[in-house]
Protein backbone atom coordinates (compact mmCIF):
# COMPACT_ATOMS: atom_id res chain seq x y z
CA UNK A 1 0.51 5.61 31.01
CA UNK A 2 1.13 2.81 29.06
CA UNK A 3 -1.90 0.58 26.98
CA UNK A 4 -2.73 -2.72 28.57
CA UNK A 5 -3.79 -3.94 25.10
CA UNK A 6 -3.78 -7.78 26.29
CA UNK A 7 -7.28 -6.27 28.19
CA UNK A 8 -8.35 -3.91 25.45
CA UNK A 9 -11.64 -4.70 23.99
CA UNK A 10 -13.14 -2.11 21.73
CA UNK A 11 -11.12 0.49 20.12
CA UNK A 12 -11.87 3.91 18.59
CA UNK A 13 -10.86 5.73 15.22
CA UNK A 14 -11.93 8.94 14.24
CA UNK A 15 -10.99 10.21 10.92
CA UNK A 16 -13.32 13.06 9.96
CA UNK A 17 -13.37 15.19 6.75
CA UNK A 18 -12.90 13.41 3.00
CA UNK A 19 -12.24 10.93 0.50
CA UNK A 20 -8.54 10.91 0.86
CA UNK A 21 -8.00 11.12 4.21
CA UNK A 22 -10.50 8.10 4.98
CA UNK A 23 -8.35 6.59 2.21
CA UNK A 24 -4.86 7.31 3.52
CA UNK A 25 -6.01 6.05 7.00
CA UNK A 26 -6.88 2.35 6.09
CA UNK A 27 -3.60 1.24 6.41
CA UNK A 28 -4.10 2.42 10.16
CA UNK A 29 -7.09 0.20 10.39
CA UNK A 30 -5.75 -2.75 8.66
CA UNK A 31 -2.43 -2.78 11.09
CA UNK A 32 -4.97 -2.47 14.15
CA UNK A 33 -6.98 -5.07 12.66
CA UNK A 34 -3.94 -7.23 12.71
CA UNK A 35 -2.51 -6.34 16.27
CA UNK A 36 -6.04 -6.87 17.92
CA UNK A 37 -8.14 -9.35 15.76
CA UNK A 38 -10.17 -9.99 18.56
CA UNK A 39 -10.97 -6.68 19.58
CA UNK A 40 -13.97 -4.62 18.19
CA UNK A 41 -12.56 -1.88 16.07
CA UNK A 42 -14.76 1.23 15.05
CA UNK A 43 -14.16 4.09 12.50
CA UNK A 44 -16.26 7.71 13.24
CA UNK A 45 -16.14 9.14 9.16
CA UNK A 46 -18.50 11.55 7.80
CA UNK A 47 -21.59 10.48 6.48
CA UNK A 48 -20.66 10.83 2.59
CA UNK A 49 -17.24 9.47 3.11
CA UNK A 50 -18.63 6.29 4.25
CA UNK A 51 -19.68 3.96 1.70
CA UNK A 52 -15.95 4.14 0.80
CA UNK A 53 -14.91 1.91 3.57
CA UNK A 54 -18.28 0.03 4.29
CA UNK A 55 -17.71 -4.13 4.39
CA UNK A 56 -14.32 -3.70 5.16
CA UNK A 57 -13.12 -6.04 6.96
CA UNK A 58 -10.72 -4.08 8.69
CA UNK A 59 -13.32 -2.74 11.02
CA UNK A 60 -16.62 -3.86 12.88
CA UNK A 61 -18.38 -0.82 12.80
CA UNK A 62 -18.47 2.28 10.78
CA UNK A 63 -20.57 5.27 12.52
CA UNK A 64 -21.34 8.03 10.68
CA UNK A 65 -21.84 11.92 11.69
CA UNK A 66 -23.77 14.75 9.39
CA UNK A 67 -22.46 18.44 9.83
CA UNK A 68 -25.06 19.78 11.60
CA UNK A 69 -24.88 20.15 15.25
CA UNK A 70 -28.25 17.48 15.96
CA UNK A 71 -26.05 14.90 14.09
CA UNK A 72 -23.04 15.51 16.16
CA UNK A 73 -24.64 15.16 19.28
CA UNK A 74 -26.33 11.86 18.48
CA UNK A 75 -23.17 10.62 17.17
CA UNK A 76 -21.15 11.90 20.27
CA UNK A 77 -24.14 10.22 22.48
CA UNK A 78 -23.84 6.56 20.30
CA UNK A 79 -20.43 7.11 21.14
CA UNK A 80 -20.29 6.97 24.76
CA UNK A 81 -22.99 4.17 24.90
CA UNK A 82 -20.24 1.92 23.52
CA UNK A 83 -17.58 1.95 26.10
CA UNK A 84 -14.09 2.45 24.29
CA UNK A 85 -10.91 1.40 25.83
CA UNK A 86 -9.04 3.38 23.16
CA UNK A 87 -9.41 6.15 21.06
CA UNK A 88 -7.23 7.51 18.35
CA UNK A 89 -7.69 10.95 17.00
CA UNK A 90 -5.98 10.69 13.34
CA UNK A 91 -6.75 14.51 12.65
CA UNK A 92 -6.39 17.11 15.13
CA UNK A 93 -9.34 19.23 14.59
CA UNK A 94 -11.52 20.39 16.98
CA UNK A 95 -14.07 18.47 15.97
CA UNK A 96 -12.04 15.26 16.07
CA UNK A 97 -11.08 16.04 19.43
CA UNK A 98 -14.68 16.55 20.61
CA UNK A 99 -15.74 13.29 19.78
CA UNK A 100 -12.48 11.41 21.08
CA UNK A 101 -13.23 12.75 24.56
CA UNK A 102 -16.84 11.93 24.26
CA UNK A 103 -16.21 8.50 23.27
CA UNK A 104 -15.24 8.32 27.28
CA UNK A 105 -12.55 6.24 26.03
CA UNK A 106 -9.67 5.98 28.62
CA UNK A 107 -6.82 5.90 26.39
CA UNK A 108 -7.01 8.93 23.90
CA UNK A 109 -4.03 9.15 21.59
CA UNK A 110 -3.12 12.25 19.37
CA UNK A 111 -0.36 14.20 18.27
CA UNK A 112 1.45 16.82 20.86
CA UNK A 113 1.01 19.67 17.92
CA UNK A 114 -3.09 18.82 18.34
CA UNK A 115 -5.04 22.07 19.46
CA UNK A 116 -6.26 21.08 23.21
CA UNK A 117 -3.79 18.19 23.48
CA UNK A 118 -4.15 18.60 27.18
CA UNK A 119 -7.20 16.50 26.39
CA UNK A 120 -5.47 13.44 25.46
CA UNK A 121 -3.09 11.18 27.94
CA UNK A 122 -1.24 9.48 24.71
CA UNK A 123 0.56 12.34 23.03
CA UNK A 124 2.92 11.89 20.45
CA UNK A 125 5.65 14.35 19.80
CA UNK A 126 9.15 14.95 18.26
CA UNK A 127 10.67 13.44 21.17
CA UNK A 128 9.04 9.87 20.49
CA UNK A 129 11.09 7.34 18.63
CA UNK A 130 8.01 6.75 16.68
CA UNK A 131 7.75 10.46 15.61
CA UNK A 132 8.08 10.29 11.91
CA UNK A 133 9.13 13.69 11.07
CA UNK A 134 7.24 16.64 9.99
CA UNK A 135 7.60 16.03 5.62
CA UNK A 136 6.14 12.43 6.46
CA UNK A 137 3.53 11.37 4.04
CA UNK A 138 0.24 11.15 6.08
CA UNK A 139 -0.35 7.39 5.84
CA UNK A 140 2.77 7.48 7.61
CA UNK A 141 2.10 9.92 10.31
CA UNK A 142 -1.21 8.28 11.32
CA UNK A 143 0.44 4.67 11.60
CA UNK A 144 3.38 6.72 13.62
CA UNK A 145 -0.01 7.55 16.20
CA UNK A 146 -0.69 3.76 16.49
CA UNK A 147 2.98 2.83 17.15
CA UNK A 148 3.41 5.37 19.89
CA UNK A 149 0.48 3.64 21.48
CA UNK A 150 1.87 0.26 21.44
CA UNK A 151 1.00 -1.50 18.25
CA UNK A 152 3.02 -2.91 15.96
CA UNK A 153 3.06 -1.58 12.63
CA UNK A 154 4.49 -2.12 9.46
CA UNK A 155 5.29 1.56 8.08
CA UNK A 156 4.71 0.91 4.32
CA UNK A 157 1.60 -0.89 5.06
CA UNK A 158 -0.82 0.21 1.98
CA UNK A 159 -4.45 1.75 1.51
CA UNK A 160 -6.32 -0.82 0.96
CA UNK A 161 -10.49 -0.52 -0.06
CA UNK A 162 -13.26 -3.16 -0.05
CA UNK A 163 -14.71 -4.65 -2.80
CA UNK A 164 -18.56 -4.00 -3.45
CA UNK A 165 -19.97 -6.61 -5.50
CA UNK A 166 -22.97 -4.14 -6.50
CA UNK A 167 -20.79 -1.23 -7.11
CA UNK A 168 -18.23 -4.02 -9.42
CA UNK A 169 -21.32 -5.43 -11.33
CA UNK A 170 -22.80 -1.97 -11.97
CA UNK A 171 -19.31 -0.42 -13.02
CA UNK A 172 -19.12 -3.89 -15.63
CA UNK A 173 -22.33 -2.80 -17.49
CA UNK A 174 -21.41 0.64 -17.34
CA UNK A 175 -18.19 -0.36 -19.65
CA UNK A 176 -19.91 -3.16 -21.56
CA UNK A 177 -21.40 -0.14 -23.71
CA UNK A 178 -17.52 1.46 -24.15
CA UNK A 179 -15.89 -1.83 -25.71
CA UNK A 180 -12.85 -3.75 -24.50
CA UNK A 181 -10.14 -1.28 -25.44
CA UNK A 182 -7.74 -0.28 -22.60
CA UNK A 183 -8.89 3.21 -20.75
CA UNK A 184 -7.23 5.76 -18.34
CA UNK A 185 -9.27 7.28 -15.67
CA UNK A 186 -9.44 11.14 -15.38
CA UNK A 187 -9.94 13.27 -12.67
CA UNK A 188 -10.28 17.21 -14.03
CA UNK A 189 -11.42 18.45 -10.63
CA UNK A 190 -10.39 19.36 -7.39
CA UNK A 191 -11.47 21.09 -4.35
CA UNK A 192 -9.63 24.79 -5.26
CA UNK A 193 -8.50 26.30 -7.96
CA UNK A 194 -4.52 26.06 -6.79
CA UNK A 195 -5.25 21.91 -7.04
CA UNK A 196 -6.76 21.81 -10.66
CA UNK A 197 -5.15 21.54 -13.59
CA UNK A 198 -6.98 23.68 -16.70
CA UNK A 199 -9.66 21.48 -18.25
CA UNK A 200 -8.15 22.50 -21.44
CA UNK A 201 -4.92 20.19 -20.73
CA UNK A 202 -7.16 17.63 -19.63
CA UNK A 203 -8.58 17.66 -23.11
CA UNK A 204 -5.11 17.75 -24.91
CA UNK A 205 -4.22 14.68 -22.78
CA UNK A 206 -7.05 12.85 -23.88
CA UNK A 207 -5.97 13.53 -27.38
CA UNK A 208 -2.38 11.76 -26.61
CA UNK A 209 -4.17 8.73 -25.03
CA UNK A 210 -5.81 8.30 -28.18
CA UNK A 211 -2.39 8.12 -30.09
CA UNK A 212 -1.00 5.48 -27.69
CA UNK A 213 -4.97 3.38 -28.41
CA UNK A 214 -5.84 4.06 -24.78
CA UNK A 215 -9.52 5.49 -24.56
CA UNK A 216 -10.49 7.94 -21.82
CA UNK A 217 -12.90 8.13 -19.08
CA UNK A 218 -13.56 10.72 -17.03
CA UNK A 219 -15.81 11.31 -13.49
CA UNK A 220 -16.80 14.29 -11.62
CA UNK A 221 -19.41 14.86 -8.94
CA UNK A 222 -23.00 15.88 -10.13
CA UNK A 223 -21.65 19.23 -9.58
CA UNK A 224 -18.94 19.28 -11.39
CA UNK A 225 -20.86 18.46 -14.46
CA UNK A 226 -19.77 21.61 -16.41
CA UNK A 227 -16.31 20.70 -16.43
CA UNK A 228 -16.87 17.52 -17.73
CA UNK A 229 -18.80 19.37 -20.72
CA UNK A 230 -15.92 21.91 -20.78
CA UNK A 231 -13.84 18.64 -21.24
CA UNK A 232 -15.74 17.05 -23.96
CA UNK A 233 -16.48 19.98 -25.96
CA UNK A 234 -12.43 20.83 -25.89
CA UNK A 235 -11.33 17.57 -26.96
CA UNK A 236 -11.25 16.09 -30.33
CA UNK A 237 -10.78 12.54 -28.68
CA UNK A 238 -14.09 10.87 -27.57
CA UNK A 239 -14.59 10.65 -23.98
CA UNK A 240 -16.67 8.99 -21.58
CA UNK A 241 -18.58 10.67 -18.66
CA UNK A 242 -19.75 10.08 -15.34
CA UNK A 243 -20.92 12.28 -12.82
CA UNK A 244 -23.05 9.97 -11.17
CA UNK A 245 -20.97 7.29 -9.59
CA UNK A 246 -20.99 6.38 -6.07
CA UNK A 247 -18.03 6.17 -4.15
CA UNK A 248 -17.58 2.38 -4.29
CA UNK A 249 -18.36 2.78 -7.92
CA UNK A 250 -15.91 4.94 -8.60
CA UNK A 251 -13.54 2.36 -6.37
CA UNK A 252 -14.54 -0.33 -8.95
CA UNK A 253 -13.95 2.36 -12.39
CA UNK A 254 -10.30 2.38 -10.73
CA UNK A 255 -9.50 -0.83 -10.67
CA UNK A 256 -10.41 -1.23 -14.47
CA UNK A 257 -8.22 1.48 -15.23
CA UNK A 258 -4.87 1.25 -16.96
CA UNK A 259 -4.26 4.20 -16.07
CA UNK A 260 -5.10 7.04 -13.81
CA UNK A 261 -4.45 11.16 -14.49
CA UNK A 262 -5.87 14.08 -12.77
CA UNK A 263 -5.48 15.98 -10.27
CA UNK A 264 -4.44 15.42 -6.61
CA UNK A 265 -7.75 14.64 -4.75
CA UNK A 266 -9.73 11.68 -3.47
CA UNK A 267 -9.99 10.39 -6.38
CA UNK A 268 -6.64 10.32 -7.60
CA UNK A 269 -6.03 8.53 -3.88
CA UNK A 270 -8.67 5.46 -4.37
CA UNK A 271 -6.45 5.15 -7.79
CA UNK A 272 -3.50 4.46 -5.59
CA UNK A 273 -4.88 2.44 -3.30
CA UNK A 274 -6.39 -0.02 -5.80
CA UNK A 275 -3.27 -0.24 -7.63
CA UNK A 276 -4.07 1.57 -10.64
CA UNK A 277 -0.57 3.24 -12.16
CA UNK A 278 -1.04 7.20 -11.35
CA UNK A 279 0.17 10.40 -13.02
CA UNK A 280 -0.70 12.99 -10.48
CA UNK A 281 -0.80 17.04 -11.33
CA UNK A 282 0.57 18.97 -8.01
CA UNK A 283 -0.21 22.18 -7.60
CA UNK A 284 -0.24 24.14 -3.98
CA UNK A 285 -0.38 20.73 -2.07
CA UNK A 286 2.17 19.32 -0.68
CA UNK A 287 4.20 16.95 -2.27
CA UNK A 288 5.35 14.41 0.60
CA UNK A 289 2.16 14.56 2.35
CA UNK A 290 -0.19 13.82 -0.01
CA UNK A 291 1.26 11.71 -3.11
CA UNK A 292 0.39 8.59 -4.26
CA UNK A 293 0.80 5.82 -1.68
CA UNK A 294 1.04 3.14 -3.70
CA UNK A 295 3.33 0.10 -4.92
CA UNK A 296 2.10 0.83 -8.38
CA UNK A 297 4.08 2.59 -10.77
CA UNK A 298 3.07 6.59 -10.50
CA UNK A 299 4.89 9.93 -11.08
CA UNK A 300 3.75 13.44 -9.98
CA UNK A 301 3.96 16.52 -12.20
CA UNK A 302 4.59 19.73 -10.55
CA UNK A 303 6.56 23.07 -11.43
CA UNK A 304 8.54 24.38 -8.73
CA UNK A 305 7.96 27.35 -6.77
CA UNK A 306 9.03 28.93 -3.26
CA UNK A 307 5.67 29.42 -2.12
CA UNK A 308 4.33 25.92 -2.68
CA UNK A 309 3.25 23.98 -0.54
CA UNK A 310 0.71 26.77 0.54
CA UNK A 311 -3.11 26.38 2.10
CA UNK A 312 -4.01 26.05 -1.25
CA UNK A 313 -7.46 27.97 -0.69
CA UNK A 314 -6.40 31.00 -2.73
CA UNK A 315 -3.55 32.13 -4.40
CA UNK A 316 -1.80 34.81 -1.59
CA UNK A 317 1.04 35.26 -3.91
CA UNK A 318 0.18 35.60 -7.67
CA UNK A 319 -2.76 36.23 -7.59
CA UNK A 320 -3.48 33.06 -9.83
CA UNK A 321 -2.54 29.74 -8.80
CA UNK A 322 0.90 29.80 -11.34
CA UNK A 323 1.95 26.73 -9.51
CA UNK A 324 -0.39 24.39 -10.99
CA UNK A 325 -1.38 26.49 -14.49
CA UNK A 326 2.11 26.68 -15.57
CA UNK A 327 2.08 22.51 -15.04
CA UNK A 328 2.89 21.85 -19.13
CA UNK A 329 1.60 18.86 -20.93
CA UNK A 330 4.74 17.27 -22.05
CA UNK A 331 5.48 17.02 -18.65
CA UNK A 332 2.39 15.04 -17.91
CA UNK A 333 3.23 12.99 -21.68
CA UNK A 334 6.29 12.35 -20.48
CA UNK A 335 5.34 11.04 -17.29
CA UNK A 336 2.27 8.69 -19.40
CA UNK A 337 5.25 7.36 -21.23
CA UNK A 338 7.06 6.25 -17.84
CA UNK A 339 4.52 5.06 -15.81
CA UNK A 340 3.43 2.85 -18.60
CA UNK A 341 6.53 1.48 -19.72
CA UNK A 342 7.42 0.83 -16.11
CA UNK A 343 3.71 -0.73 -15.84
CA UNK A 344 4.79 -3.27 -18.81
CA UNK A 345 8.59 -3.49 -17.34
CA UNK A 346 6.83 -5.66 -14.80
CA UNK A 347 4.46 -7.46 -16.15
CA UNK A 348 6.95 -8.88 -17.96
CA UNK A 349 8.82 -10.01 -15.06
CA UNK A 350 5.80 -12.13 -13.81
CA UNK A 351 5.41 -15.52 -13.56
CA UNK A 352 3.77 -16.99 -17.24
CA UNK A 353 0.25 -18.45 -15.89
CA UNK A 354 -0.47 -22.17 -16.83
């Protein structure tokens, strides 16, 4: 059945699990925003992911769910109390799909491939003019869920994050103590050992930032602190650490940046989506799916292999992820040297301000 939208009054988005997912579904709330800006438009995220997208103005309302089972079942409950006309499932988890069916929403839109897609009445699948193809970058494959439905998209639309005055003012006196000089943001973690790049190179890249006068910070969680000191200890450049940034904080570090490096992860997805120049390190992820989507200049670094992309979890093949540890760093050098000549390429070509 089709969506009446001209009657649709509160909509639905659920976009569980983390910090580049959220990230790589704001352009799907932005072109909603646009195609109903009278309508009330919610986002279900998980409760640490949040503060990433809070005072957007993309959405009305963002509602937040914990892992355990109490806080799904209040959430699911808050849920159904608001009375959705629409609800779009932009993962297809089980989990996702529990809570679009408890939002009671009539309309519930998700792809054909979803486990339980019986449970939807909006299904998008390959034979859908809107069906983007199965190497589509995600940003792309979620906004391909909203044009099935009936909204008009714009396919390249861009992440795009709020701006937290708190988080911006703290992240100023945080560099106030660093100095004026030009930094690049670094990312040496990941979520599995196939996704991170050896600290080691990390360090060496620090030292060829230094050469080109371009000081280095990087940021980890609180427990990721040992790689940070792994970091510091390796390099003979000084570098600045944080592990104790919030997410909007970390949103405002970006934006400061020159330059981002490190590995493919949130992080290295807030980069793109403030418009901070990227050089991403691939390892078992894959390529289409998950690079930069940005405007900005940005390369990714990667060393072929038939096994890659993979789950990424563990190494089934080598034994050790080869895929990302055999990543050199003249590769990443040389990809610094691009980005930032293409970074000054246009600058050049903009208009001289009066």
């Amino acid at each position: 059945m089709s969506i009446p939208w001209s009657n649709v009054k509160r909509v639905l988005v659920v976009r569980l699990r983390s910090i580049g997912d959220m990230v790589l579904a704001t352009p799907s709330l932005v072109s909603l925003r646009r195609f109903l800006p009278d309508a009330e438009i919610d986002v279900l995220l998980e409760d640490w992911v949040a503060p990433l997208i809070e005072g957007s103005a993309a959405v009305d309302r963002v509602v937040t769910v914990g892992r355990s089972g109490a806080s799904r079942i209040r959430a699911a409950w808050g849920l159904r109390r608001r009375g959705y006309d629409v609800a779009f499932n932009l993962h297809g988890g089980t989990t996702g799909t529990f809570f679009t069916i408890a939002s009671g929403a009539r309309h519930r839109v998700g792809y054909g491939s979803y486990q339980y897609s019986f449970l939807y009445n909006q299904l998008l699948t390959d034979a859908s003019p809107a069906w983007p193809g199965k190497s589509a970058h995600s940003a792309r494959q979620q906004l391909a869920l909203l044009e099935h439905a009936g909204v008009l998209v714009d396919r390249e639309e861009p992440s795009l994050l709020p701006l937290n005055a708190d988080s911006e003012a703290s992240i100023d006196a945080r560099l106030s103590e660093l100095g004026d000089s030009p930094f690049a943001l670094m990312h040496p973690a990941a979520a599995f050992a196939t996704k991170t790049w050896p600290v080691e190179n990390f360090a060496r890249t620090a030292e060829y930032l230094r050469s080109l006068r371009i000081s280095t910070v990087a940021v980890a969680a609180a427990a990721e602190t040992d790689i940070l000191q792994n970091l510091t200890r390796g390099s003979t450049a000084p570098i600045a650490t944080f592990s104790d940034l919030s997410l909007p904080e970390i949103t405002a570090l970006a934006r400061r940046a020159k330059l981002f490096i490190g590995n493919d992860s949130g992080i290295a997805h807030i980069a793109a989506a403030v418009g901070t120049p990227s050089v991403v390190v691939f390892g078992s992820s894959n390529l289409n799916f998950w690079r930069p989507w940005t405007g900005a200049p940005n390369e990714v670094v990667f060393q072929p292999f038939a096994c890659r992309p993979c789950p990424g979890s563990e190494c089934r093949e080598f034994g050790r992820p080869r895929c990302i540890r055999e990543v050199g760093t003249a590769a990443v050098y040389g990809a610094i040297d691009r980005v930032l000549a293409e970074t000054e390429k246009r600058r050049a070509k903009l208009p001289a301000v009066v």
